[in-house]
Protein backbone atom coordinates (compact mmCIF):
# COMPACT_ATOMS: atom_id res chain seq x y z
CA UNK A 1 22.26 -83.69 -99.92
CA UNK A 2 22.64 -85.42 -96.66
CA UNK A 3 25.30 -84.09 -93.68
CA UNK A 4 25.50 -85.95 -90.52
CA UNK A 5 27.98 -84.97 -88.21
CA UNK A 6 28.80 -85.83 -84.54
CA UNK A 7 26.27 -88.43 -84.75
CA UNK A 8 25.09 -90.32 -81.45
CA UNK A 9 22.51 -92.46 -80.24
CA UNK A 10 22.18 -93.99 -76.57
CA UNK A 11 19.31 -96.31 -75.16
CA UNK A 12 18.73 -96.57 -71.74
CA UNK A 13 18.93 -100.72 -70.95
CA UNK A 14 16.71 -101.67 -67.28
CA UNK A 15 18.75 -103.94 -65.07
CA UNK A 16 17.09 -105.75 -62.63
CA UNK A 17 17.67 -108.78 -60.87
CA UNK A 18 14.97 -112.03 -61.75
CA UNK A 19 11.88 -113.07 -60.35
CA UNK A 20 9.14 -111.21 -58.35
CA UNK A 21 11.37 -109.35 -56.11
CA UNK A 22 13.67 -108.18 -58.72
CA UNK A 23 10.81 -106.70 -60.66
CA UNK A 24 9.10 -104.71 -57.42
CA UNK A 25 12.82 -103.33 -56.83
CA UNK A 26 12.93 -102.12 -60.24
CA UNK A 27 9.51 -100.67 -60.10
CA UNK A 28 10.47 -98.56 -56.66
CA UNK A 29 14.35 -97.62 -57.51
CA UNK A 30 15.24 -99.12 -61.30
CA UNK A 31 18.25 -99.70 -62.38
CA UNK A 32 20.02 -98.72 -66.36
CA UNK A 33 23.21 -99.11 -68.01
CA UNK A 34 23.60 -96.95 -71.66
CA UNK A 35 23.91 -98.90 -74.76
CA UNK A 36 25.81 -96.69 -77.44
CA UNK A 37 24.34 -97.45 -80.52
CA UNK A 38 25.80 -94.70 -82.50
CA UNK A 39 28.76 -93.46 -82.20
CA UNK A 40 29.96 -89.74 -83.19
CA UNK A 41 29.11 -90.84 -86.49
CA UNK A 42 30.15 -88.26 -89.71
CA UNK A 43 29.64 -88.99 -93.50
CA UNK A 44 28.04 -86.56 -96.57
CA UNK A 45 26.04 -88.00 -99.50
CA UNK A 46 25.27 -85.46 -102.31
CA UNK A 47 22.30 -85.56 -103.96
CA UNK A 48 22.12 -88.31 -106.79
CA UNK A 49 24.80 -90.61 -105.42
CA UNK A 50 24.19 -94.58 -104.44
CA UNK A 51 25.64 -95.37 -100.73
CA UNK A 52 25.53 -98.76 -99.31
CA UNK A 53 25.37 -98.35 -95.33
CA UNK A 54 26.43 -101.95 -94.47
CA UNK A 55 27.69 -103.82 -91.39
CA UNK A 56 27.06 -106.56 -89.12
CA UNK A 57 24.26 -106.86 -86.78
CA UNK A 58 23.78 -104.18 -84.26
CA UNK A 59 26.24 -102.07 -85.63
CA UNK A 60 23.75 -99.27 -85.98
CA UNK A 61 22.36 -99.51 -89.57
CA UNK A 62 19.25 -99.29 -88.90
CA UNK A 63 19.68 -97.26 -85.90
CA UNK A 64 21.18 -94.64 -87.89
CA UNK A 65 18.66 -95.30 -91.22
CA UNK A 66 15.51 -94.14 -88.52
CA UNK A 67 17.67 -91.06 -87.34
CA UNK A 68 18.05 -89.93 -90.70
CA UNK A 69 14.27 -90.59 -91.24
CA UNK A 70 13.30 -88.42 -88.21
CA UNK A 71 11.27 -91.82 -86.66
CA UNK A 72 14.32 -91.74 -83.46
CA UNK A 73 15.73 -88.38 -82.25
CA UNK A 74 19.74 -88.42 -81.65
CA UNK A 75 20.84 -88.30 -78.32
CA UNK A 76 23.33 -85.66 -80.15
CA UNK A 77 25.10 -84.24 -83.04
CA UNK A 78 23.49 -83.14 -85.96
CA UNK A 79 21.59 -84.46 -89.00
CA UNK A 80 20.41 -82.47 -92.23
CA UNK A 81 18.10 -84.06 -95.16
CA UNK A 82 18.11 -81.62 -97.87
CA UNK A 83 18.29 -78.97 -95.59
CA UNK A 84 16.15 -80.39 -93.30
CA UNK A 85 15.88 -81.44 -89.87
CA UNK A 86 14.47 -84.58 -89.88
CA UNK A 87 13.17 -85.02 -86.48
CA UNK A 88 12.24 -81.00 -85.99
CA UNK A 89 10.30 -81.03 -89.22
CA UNK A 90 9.30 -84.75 -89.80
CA UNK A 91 6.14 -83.43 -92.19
CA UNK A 92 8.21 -81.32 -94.17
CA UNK A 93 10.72 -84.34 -94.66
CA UNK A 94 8.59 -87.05 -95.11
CA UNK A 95 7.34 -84.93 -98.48
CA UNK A 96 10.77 -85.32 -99.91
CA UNK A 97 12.24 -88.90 -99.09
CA UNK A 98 10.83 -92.32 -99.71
CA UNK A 99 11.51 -95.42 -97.28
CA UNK A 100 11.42 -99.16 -97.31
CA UNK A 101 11.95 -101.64 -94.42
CA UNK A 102 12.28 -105.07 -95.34
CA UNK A 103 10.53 -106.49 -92.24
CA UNK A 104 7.22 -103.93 -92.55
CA UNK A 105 4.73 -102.37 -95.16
CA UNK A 106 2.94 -99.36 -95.49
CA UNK A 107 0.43 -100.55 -96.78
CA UNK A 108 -2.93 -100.59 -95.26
CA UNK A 109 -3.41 -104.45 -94.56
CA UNK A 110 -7.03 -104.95 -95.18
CA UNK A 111 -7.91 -102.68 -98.62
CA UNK A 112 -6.68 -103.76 -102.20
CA UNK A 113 -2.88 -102.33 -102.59
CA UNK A 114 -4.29 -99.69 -105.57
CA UNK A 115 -6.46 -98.58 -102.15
CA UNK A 116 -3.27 -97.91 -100.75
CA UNK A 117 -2.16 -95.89 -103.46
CA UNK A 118 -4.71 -94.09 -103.85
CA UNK A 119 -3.93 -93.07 -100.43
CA UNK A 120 -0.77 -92.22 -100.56
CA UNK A 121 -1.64 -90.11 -103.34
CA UNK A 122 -3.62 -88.08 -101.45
CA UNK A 123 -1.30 -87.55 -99.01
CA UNK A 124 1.43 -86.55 -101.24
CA UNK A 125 -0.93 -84.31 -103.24
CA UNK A 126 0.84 -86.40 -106.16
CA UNK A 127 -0.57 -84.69 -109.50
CA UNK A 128 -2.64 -87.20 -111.47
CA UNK A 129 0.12 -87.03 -114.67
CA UNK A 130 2.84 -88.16 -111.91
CA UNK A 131 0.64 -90.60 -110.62
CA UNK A 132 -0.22 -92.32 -113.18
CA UNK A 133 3.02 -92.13 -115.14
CA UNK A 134 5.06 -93.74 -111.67
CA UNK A 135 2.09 -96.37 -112.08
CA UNK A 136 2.70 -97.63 -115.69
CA UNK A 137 6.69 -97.98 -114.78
CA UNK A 138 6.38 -99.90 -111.97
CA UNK A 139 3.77 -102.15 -113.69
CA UNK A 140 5.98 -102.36 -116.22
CA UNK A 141 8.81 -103.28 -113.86
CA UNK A 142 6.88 -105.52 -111.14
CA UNK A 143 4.03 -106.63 -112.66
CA UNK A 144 1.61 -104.75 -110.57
CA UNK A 145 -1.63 -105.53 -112.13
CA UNK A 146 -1.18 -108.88 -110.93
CA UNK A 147 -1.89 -108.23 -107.23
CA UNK A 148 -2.69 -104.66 -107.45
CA UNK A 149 -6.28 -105.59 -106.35
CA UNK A 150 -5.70 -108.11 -103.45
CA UNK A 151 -5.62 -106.60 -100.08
CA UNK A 152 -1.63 -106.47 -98.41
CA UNK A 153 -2.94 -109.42 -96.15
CA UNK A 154 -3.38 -111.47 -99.18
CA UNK A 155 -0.03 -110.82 -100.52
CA UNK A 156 2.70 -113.34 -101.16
CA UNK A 157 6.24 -111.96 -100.07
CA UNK A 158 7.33 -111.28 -103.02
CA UNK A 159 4.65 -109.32 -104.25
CA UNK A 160 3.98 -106.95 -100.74
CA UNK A 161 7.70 -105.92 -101.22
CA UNK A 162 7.46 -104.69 -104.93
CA UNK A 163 4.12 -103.11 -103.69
CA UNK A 164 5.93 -101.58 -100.80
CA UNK A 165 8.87 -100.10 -103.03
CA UNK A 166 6.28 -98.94 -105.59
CA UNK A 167 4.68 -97.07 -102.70
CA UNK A 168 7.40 -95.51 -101.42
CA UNK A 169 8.15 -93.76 -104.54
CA UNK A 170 5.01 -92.49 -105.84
CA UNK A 171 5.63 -89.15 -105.39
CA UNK A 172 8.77 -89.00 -106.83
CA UNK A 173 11.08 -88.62 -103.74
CA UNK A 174 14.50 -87.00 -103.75
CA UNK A 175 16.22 -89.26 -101.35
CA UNK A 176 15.05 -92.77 -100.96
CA UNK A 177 16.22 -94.51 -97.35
CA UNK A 178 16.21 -99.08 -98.25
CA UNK A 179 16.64 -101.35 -95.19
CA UNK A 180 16.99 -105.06 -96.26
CA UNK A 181 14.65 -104.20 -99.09
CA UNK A 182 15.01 -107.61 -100.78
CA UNK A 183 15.42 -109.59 -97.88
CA UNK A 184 13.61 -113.22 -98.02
CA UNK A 185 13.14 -112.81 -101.97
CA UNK A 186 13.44 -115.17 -104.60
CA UNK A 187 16.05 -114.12 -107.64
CA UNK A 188 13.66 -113.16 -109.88
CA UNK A 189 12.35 -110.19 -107.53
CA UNK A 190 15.54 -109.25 -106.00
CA UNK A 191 16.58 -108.06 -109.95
CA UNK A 192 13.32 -106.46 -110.93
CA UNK A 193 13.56 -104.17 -107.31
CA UNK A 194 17.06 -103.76 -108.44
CA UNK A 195 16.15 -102.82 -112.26
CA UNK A 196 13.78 -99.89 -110.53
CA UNK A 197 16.31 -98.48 -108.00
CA UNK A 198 19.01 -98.90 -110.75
CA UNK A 199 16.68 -96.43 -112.90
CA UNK A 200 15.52 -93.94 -110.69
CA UNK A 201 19.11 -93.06 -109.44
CA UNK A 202 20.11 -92.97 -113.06
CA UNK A 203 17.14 -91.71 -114.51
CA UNK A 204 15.86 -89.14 -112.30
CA UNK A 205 18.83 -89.03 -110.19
CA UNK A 206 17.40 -90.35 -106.85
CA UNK A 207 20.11 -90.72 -103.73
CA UNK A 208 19.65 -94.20 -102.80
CA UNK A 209 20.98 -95.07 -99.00
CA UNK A 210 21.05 -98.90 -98.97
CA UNK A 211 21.54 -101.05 -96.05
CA UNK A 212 21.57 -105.20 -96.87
CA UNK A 213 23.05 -108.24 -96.12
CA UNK A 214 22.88 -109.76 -99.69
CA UNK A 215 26.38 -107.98 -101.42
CA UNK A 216 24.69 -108.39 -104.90
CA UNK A 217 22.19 -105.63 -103.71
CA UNK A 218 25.61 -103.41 -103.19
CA UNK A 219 27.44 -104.74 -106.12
CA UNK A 220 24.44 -103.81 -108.57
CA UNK A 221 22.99 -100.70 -107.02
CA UNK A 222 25.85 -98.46 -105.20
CA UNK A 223 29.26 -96.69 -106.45
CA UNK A 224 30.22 -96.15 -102.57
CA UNK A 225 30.52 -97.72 -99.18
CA UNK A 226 30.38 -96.47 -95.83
CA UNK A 227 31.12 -99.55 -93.00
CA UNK A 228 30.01 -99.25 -89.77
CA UNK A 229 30.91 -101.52 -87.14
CA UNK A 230 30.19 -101.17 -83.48
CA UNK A 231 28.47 -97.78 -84.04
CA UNK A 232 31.42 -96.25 -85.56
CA UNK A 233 31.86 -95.65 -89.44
CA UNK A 234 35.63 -97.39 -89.98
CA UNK A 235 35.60 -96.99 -94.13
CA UNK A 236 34.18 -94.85 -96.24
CA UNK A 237 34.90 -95.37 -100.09
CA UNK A 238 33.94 -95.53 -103.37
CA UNK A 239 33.65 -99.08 -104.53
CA UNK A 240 36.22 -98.18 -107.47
CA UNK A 241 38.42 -97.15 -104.62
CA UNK A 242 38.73 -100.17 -102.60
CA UNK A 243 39.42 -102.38 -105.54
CA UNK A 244 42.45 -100.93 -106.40
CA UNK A 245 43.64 -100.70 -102.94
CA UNK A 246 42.42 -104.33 -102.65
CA UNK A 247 43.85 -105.75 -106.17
CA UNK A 248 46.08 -108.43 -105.20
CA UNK A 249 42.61 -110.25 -104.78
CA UNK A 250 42.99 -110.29 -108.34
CA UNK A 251 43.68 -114.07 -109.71
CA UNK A 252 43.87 -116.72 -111.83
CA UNK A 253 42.03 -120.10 -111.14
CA UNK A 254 44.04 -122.89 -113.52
CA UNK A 255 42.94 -126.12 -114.38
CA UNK A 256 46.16 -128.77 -115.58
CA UNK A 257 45.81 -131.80 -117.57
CA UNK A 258 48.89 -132.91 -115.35
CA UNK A 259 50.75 -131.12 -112.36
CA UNK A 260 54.81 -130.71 -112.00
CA UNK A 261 55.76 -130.68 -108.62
CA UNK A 262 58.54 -127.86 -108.87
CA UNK A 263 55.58 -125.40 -110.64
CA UNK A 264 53.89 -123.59 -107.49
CA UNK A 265 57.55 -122.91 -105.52
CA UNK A 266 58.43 -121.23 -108.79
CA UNK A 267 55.64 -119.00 -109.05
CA UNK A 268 56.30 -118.36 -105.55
CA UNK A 269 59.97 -117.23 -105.79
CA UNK A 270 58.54 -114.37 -108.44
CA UNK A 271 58.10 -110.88 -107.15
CA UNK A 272 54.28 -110.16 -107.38
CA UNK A 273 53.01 -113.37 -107.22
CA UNK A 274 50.97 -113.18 -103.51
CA UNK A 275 50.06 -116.54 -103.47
CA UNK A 276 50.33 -119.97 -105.45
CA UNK A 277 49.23 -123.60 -104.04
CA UNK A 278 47.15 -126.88 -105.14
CA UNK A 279 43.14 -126.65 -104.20
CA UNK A 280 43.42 -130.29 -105.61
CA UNK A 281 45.86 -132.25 -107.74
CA UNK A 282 45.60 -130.56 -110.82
CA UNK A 283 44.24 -126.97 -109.95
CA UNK A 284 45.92 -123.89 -108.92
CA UNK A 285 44.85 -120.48 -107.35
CA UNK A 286 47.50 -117.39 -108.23
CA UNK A 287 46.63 -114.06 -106.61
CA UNK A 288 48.84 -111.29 -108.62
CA UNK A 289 49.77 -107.48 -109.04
CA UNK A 290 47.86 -106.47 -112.05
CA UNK A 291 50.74 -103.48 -112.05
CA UNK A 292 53.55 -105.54 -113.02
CA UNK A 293 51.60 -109.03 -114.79
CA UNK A 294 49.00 -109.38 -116.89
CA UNK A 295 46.71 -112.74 -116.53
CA UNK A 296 48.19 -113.51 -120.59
CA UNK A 297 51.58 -113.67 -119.12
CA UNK A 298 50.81 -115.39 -115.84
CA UNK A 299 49.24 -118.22 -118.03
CA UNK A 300 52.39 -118.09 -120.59
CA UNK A 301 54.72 -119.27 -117.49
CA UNK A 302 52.52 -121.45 -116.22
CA UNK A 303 51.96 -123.24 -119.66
CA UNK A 304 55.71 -123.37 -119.49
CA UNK A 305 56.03 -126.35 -116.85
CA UNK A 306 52.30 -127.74 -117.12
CA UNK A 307 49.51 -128.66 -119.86
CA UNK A 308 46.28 -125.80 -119.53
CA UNK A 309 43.17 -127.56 -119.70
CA UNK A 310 41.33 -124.32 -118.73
CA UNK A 311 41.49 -121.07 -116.98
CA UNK A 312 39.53 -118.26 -115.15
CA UNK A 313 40.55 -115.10 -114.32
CA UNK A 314 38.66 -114.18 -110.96
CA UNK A 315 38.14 -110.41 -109.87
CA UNK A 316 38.08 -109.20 -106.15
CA UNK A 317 34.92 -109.83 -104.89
CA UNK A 318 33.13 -107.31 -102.95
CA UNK A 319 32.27 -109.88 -99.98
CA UNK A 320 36.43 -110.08 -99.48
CA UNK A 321 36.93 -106.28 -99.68
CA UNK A 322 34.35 -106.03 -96.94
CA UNK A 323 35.84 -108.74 -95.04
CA UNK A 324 38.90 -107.29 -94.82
CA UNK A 325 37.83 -104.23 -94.03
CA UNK A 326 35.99 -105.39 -90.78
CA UNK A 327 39.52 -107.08 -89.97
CA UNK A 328 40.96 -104.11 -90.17
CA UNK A 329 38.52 -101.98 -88.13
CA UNK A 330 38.21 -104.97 -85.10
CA UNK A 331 42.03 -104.88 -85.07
CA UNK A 332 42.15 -100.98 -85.17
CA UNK A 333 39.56 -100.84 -82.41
């Protein structure tokens, strides 16, 4: 389980004027100014759940991702990982979580990756049966033996980020801390990364903390979203959650053989009907309230004034939901 509560983080910022004098001022009397980065930040993840951290940049993802880590210290408030201070007992947490940053490796860079693990093995005191059995799954998953020999240097993309996510699980961590982990990947490695952290949190019921950019990552992986925007959390919800509260997203794109002119200001004048207008002559967008229509009846009125060539129904996307909700927060702000 993971509590945070009262959360903060502050850097000191130097301010000091340009050029040579500027620099010998701020050498004899400098100047700061405090950049909140985190913000009295609370939120509780029990072990064995998926949480997508997600925001904009420098809204304190990552700030907050090293906190919980134990790499920075919080200016204040209070952080437990599995009952453990991460930044009093960094050792004694590193044993028990696993971490990926998209932008750096683990890996030593000039010995063969299996090197590496070999390593890392040691310094887990990971029992050969564990080892060897984490080994076969993500070969299995990743391909592994393809590389596993190559030094990190020597590494395509691709390939040093399956290695790093293989190495940050082989000793079977509790919690497992991702930061952009497919960031700069083709498709075909963002969904085997996703197939493994799919399985562990199913399998072996792993708490996965995910922070990306790419929604698909969020979409496949988590059941719940925490928001944070300008170093405060403004939504925290499970994903099942904010589509209901979000359903009028819900809609029907139609495609007409022909259009009648009179058809979209009738769908208008219903009660339920959000939205109804032309993307091009013959194609219309309906956003309804699942409540009181179903998409069967929506397309039995509009087959009454028009000819259906084809229709789709379209869900509420997660990349709206999360739109709206940093609408809501900037305006709440």
């Amino acid at each position: 389980m993971i509590s945070v509560r009262k959360l903060t983080k502050e850097f000191k910022i130097p301010v000091k004027p340009p050029g040579m004098k500027g620099a010998i001022r701020h050498l004899i009397r400098g100047e700061y100014k405090v950049k909140v980065a985190v913000e009295s930040v609370d939120f509780s993840i029990e072990q064995g759940e998926a949480v997508a951290y997600i925001g904009p940049n420098g809204a304190g993802k990552s700030t907050t991702i090293k906190m919980l880590t134990g790499i920075l210290k919080p200016t204040s408030g209070e952080i437990l990982v599995n009952g453990i201070d991460p930044q009093r007992h960094r050792i004694q947490n590193a044993k028990n979580i696993g971490v990926v940053f998209g932008q750096r490796t683990q890996l030593w860079w000039d010995i063969p990756v299996e090197e590496s693990f070999a390593l890392l093995k040691n310094i887990y005191e990971v029992p050969d049966a564990v080892y060897n059995e984490n080994l076969k799954l993500f070969n299995e998953i990743f391909g592994l033996s393809e590389f596993i020999g190559r030094s990190a240097r020597k590494l395509s993309l691709g390939q040093r980020m399956r290695a790093d996510l293989a190495a940050a699980l082989l000793h079977n961590p509790s919690t497992v801390f991702l930061d952009e982990p497919t960031i700069g990947l083709d498709i075909g490695t963002k969904e085997a990364m996703r197939e493994l952290i799919q399985r562990i949190n199913r399998e072996k019921g792993v708490t996965i903390i995910l922070t990306s950019h790419d929604l698909k990552d969020v979409e496949d992986i988590c059941r719940r979203i925490i928001v944070i925007d300008g170093g405060r959390i403004i939504c925290d919800k499970e994903i099942s959650q904010l589509t209901k509260e979000y359903a009028m997203d819900r809609g029907l794109q139609i495609t007409l053989l022909d259009m009648q002119k009179e058809l979209p200001a009738r769908l208008l004048g219903q009660e339920g009907i959000s939205y109804a207008a032309m993307e091009d002559a013959h194609t219309l967008e309906i956003h309804f309230k699942p409540e009181m229509y179903t998409a069967f009846e929506i397309v039995e009125e509009v087959n009454k004034y028009a000819r259906i060539q084809d229709f789709r129904l379209r869900e509420p996307s997660i990349e709206r939901m999360i739109e709206k909700i940093y609408r809501s927060g900037e305006q709440s702000a």
